[in-house]
Protein backbone atom coordinates (compact mmCIF):
# COMPACT_ATOMS: atom_id res chain seq x y z
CA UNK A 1 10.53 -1.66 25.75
CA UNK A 2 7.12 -1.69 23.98
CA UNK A 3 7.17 -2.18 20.49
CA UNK A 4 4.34 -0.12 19.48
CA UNK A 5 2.20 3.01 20.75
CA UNK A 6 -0.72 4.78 19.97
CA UNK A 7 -0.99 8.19 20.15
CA UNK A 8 -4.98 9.58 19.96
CA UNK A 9 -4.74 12.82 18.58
CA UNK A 10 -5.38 14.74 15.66
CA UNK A 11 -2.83 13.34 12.93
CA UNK A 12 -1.06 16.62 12.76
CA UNK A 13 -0.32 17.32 16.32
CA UNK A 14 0.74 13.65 16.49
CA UNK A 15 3.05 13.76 13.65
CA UNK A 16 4.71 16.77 15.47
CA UNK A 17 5.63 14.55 18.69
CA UNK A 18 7.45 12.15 16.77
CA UNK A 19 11.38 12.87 16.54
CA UNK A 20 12.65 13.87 12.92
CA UNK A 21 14.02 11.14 10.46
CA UNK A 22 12.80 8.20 12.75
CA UNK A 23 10.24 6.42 10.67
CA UNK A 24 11.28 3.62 7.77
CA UNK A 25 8.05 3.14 6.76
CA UNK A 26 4.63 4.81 6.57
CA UNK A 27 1.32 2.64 5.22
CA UNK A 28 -1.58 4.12 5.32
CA UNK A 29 -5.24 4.75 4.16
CA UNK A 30 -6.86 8.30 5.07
CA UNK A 31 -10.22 8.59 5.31
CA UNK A 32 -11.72 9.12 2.51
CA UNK A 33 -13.53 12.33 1.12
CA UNK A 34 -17.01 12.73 2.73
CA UNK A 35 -17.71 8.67 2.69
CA UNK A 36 -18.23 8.35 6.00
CA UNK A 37 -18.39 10.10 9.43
CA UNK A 38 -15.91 8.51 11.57
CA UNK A 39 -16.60 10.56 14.70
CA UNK A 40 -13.11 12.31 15.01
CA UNK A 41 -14.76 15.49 15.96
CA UNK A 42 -14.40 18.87 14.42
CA UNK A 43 -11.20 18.37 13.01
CA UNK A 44 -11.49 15.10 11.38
CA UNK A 45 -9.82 15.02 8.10
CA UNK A 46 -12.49 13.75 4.96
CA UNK A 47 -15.44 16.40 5.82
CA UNK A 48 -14.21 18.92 4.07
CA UNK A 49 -16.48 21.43 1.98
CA UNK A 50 -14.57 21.01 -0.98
CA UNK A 51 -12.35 18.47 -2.24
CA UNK A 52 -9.66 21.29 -2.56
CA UNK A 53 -9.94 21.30 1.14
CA UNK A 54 -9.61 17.79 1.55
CA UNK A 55 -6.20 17.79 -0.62
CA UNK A 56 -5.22 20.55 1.21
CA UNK A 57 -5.35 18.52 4.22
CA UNK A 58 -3.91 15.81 3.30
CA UNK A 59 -0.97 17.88 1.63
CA UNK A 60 -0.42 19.15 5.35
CA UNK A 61 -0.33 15.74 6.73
CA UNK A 62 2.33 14.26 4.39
CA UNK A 63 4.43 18.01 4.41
CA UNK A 64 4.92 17.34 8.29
CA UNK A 65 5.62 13.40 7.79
CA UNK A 66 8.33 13.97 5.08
CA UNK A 67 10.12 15.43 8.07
CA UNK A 68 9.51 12.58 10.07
CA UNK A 69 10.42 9.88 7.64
CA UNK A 70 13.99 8.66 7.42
CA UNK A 71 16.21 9.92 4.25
CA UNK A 72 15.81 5.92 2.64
CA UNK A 73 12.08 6.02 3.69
CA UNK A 74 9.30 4.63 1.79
CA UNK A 75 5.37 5.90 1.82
CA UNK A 76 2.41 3.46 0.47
CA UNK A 77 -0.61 5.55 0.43
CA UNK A 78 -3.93 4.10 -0.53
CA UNK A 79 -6.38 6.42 -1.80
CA UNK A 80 -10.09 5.68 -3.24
CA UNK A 81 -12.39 7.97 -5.14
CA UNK A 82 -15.72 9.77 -4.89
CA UNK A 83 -18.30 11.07 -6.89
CA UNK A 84 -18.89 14.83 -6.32
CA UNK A 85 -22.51 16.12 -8.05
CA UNK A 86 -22.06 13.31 -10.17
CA UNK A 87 -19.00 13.52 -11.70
CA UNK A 88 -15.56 11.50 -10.63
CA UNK A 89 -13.44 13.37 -8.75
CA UNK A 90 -10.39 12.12 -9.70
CA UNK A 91 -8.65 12.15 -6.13
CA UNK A 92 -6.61 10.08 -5.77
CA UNK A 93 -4.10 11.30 -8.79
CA UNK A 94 -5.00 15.15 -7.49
CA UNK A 95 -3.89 14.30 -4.13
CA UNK A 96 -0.81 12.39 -5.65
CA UNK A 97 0.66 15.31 -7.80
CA UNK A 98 0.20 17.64 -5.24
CA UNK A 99 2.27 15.52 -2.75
CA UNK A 100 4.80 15.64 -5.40
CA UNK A 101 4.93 19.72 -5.12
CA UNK A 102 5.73 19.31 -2.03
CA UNK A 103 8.99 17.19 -2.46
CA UNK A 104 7.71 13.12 -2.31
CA UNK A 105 9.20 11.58 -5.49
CA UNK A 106 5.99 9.34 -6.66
CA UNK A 107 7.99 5.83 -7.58
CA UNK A 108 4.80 3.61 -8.44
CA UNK A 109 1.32 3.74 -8.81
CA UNK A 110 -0.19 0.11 -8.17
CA UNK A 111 -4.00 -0.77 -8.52
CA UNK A 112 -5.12 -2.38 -5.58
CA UNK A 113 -8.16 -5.02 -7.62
CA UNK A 114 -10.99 -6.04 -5.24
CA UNK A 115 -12.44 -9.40 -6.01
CA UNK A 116 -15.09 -8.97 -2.91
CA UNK A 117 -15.84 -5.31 -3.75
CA UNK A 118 -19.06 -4.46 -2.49
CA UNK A 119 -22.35 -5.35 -5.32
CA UNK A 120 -23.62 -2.07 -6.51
CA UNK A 121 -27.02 -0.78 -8.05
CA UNK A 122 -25.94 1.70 -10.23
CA UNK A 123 -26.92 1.20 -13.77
CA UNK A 124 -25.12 3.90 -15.53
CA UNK A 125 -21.39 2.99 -15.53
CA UNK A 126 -19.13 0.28 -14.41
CA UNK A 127 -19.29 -1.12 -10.75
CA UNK A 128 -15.69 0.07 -9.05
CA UNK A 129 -14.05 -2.66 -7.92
CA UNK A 130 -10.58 -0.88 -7.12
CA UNK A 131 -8.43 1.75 -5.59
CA UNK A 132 -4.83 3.33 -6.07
CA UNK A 133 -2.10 2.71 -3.91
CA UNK A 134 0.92 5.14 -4.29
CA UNK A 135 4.37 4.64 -3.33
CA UNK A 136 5.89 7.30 -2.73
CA UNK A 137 10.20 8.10 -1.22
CA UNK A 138 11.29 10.19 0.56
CA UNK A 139 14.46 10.91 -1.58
CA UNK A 140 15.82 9.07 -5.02
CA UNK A 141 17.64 6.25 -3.10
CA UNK A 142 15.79 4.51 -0.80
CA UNK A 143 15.11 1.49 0.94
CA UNK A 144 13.06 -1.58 -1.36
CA UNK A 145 13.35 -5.29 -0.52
CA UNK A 146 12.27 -6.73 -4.22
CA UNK A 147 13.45 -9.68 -3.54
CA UNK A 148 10.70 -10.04 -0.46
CA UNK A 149 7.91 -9.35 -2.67
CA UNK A 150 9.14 -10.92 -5.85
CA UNK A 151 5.51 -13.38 -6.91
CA UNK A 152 5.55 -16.40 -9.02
CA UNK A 153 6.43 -16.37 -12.62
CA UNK A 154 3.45 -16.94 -15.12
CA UNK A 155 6.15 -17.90 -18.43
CA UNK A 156 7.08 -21.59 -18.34
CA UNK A 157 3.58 -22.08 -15.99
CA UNK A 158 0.50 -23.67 -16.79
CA UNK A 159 -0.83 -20.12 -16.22
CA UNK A 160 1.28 -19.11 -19.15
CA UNK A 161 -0.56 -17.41 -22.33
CA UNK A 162 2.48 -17.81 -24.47
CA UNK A 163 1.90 -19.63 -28.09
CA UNK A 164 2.92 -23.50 -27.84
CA UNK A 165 3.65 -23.45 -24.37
CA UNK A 166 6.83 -25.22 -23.22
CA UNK A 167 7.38 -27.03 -27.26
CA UNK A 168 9.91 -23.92 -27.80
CA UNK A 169 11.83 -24.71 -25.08
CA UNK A 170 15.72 -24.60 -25.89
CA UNK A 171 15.24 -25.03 -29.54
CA UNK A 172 16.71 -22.47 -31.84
CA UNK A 173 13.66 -21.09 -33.49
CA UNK A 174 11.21 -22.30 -31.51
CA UNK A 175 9.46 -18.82 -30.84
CA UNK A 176 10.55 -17.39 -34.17
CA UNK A 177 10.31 -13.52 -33.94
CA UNK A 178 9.17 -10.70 -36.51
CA UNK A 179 9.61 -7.02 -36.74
CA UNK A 180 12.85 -5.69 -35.63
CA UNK A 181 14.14 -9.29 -34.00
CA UNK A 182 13.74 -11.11 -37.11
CA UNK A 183 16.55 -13.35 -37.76
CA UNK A 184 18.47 -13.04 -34.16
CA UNK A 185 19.52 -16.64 -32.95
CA UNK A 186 21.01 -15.49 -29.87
CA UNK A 187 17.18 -14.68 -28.30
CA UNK A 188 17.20 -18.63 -28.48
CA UNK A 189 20.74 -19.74 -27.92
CA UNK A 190 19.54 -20.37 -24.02
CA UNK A 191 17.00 -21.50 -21.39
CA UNK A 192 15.01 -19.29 -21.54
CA UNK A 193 13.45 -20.85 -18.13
CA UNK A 194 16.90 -20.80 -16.60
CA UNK A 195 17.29 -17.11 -17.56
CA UNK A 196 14.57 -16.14 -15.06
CA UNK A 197 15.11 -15.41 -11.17
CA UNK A 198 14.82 -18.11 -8.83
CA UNK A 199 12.63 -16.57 -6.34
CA UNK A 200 10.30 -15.28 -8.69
CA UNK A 201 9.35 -11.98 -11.06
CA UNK A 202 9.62 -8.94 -9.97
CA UNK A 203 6.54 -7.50 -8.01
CA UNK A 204 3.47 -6.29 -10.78
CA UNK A 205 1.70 -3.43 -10.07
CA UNK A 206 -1.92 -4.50 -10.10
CA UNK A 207 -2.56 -6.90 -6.86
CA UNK A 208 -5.37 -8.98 -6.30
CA UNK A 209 -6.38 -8.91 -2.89
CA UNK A 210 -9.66 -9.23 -1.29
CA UNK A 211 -11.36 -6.62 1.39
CA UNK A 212 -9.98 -7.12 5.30
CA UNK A 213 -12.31 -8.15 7.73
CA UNK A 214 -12.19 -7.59 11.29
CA UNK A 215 -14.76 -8.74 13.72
CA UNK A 216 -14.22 -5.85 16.08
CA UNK A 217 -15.46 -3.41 13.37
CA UNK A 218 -18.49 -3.21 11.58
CA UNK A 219 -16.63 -1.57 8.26
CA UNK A 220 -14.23 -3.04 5.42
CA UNK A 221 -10.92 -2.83 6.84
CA UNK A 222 -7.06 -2.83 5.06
CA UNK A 223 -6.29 -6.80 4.27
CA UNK A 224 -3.33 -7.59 6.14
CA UNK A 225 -1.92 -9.21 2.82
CA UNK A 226 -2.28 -5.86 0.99
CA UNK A 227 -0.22 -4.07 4.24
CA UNK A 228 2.63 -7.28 4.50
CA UNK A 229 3.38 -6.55 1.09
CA UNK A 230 3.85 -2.86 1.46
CA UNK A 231 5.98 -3.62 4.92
CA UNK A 232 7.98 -6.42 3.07
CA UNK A 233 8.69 -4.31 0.47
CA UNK A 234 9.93 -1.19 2.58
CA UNK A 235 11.41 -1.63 5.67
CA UNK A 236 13.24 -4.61 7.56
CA UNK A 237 13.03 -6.04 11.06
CA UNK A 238 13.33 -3.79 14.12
CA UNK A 239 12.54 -0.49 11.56
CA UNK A 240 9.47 2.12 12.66
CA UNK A 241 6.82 1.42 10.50
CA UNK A 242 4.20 4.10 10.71
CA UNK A 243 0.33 4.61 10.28
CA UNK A 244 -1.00 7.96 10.78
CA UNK A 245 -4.49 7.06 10.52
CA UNK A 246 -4.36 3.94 11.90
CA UNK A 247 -8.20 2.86 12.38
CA UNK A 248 -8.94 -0.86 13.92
CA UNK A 249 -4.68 -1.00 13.74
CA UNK A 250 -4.04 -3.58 11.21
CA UNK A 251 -0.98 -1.67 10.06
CA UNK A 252 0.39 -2.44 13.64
CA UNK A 253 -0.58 -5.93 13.68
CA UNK A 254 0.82 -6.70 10.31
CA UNK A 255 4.12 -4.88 11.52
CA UNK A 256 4.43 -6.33 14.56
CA UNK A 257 4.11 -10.10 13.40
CA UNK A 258 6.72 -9.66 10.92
CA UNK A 259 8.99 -8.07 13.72
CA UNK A 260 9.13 -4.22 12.97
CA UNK A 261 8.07 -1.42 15.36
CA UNK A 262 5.07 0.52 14.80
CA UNK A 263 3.87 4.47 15.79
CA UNK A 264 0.21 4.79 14.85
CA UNK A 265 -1.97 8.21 15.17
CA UNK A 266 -5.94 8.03 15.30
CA UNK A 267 -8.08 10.80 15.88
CA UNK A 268 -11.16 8.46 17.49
CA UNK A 269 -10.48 7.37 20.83
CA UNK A 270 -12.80 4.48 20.36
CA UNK A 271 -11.02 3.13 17.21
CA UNK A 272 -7.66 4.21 19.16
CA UNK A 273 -8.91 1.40 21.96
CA UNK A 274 -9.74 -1.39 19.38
CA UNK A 275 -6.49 -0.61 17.63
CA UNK A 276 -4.69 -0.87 21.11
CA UNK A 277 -6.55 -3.83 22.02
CA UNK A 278 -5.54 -5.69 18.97
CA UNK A 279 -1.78 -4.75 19.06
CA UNK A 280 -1.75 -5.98 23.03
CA UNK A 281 -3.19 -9.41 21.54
CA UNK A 282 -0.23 -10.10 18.73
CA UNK A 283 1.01 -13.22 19.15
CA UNK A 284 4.19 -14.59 17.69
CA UNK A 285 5.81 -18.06 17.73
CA UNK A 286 3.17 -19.04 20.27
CA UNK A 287 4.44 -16.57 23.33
CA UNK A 288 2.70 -12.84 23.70
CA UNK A 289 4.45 -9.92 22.20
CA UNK A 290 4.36 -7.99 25.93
């Protein structure tokens, strides 16, 4: 059975052909609002008039995958900005909240930093060098593998920023405290070192990760490191990992390597064929996927 498919349609009419409650995982990036014409014809979502068209849209989107997604389901949604007659738009918080009306309980909102964002020649505020990424369940329990994302710990590191470094270590008053701990030996009865998880702190909510790049396409594409974390995090092998706008399909790929399944929707049947070309070309422990 094939692991993946690609439906090219428009995202809505896609979503519909999908059964109810099968997907673990949806990561995704929508096109942004009227950045750039990616040829999806007359009903491609991002040329909107208005911006409250263009959350409008995307509230219909995410109303019909709810359905789809499994009761323990996770969403990551990446959103960027835009500047409408020279003002902010704020977007990607609008579009947030009003997914919220509609029943997605908004767990985390992470800020995706990157260090190869494109140089700019504005001169009359800061050069934007990031983007929200929302994650978003289904219902108040869900599915989250922490311990699959945990990252290294920074305390105890040469990285750390803490006064005197490791000199405090397992002596009583070595970081003596003020305010409200003042005078409380049992913060240094222990290791503090020892105290700490073995596989690392939990996951922050600002990653570092540099723009994708795929060959195929001439455009920025979603870094496979900023997707593994997002399918680490929310689904485990052999789950139905989603991307409703799935471009040049590096959702897919990134799903497929770490052994999920993976449903994508694209609107452009040229990206649709690049996306379906890549995902025929995973390979994985040296032997073809298919």
């Amino acid at each position: 059975m094939n692991p993946w498919s690609i439906l090219n349609s428009d995202v809505r009419e896609g979503l519909k052909q999908l059964p109810d409650e099968s997907i673990q995982l949806t990561v995704t990036s929508p096109p942004y609002f009227r950045l750039r014409n990616y040829s999806g014809g007359a009903g491609e979502i991002g040329r909107e008039g208005t911006v409250d068209e263009y959350i409008s849209s995307l509230v219909s989107v995410f109303r019909i995958l709810k359905d789809k997604t499994k009761q323990d389901g996770l969403l990551f949604l990446n959103l960027g900005d835009s500047y409408v007659d020279g003002q902010l738009a704020g977007i990607p918080w609008r579009v947030a909240l009003a997914l919220q009306e509609v029943g997605w309980v908004l767990r985390s909102d992470i800020i995706w930093h990157k260090p190869n964002a494109m140089p700019s020649s504005i001169k009359n505020r800061p050069t934007v060098d990031h983007e929200y990424v929302f994650m978003f369940s289904k219902a108040k329990q869900y599915k989250y593998n922490q311990d699959a994302i945990r990252e290294p710990h920074v305390t105890f590191s040469e990285n750390s920023k803490m006064r005197g470094g490791r000199a405090h270590l397992g002596k009583r008053g070595g970081t003596p405290e003020k305010g409200k701990n003042a005078g409380n030996s049992k913060l240094h009865d222990g290791r503090w070192d020892q105290a700490f998880h073995p596989k690392g702190r939990n996951k922050r909510t600002v990653w570092s990760i540099p723009l994708g790049k795929f060959r195929g396409a001439h455009f920025a594409v979603f870094p496979e490191k900023l997707v593994e974390t997002c399918v680490l995090a929310g689904s485990d092998p052999g789950d139905l990992v989603c991307d409703p706008f799935a471009g040049s399909g590096t959702t897919g790929v990134v799903s497929l390597k770490l052994g999920r399944q993976f449903v994508g929707i694209e609107i452009n049947s040229e990206y649709t064929k690049m996306a379906s070309d890549r995902l025929s070309s995973v390979v994985i422990d040296g032997d073809a996927l298919f």
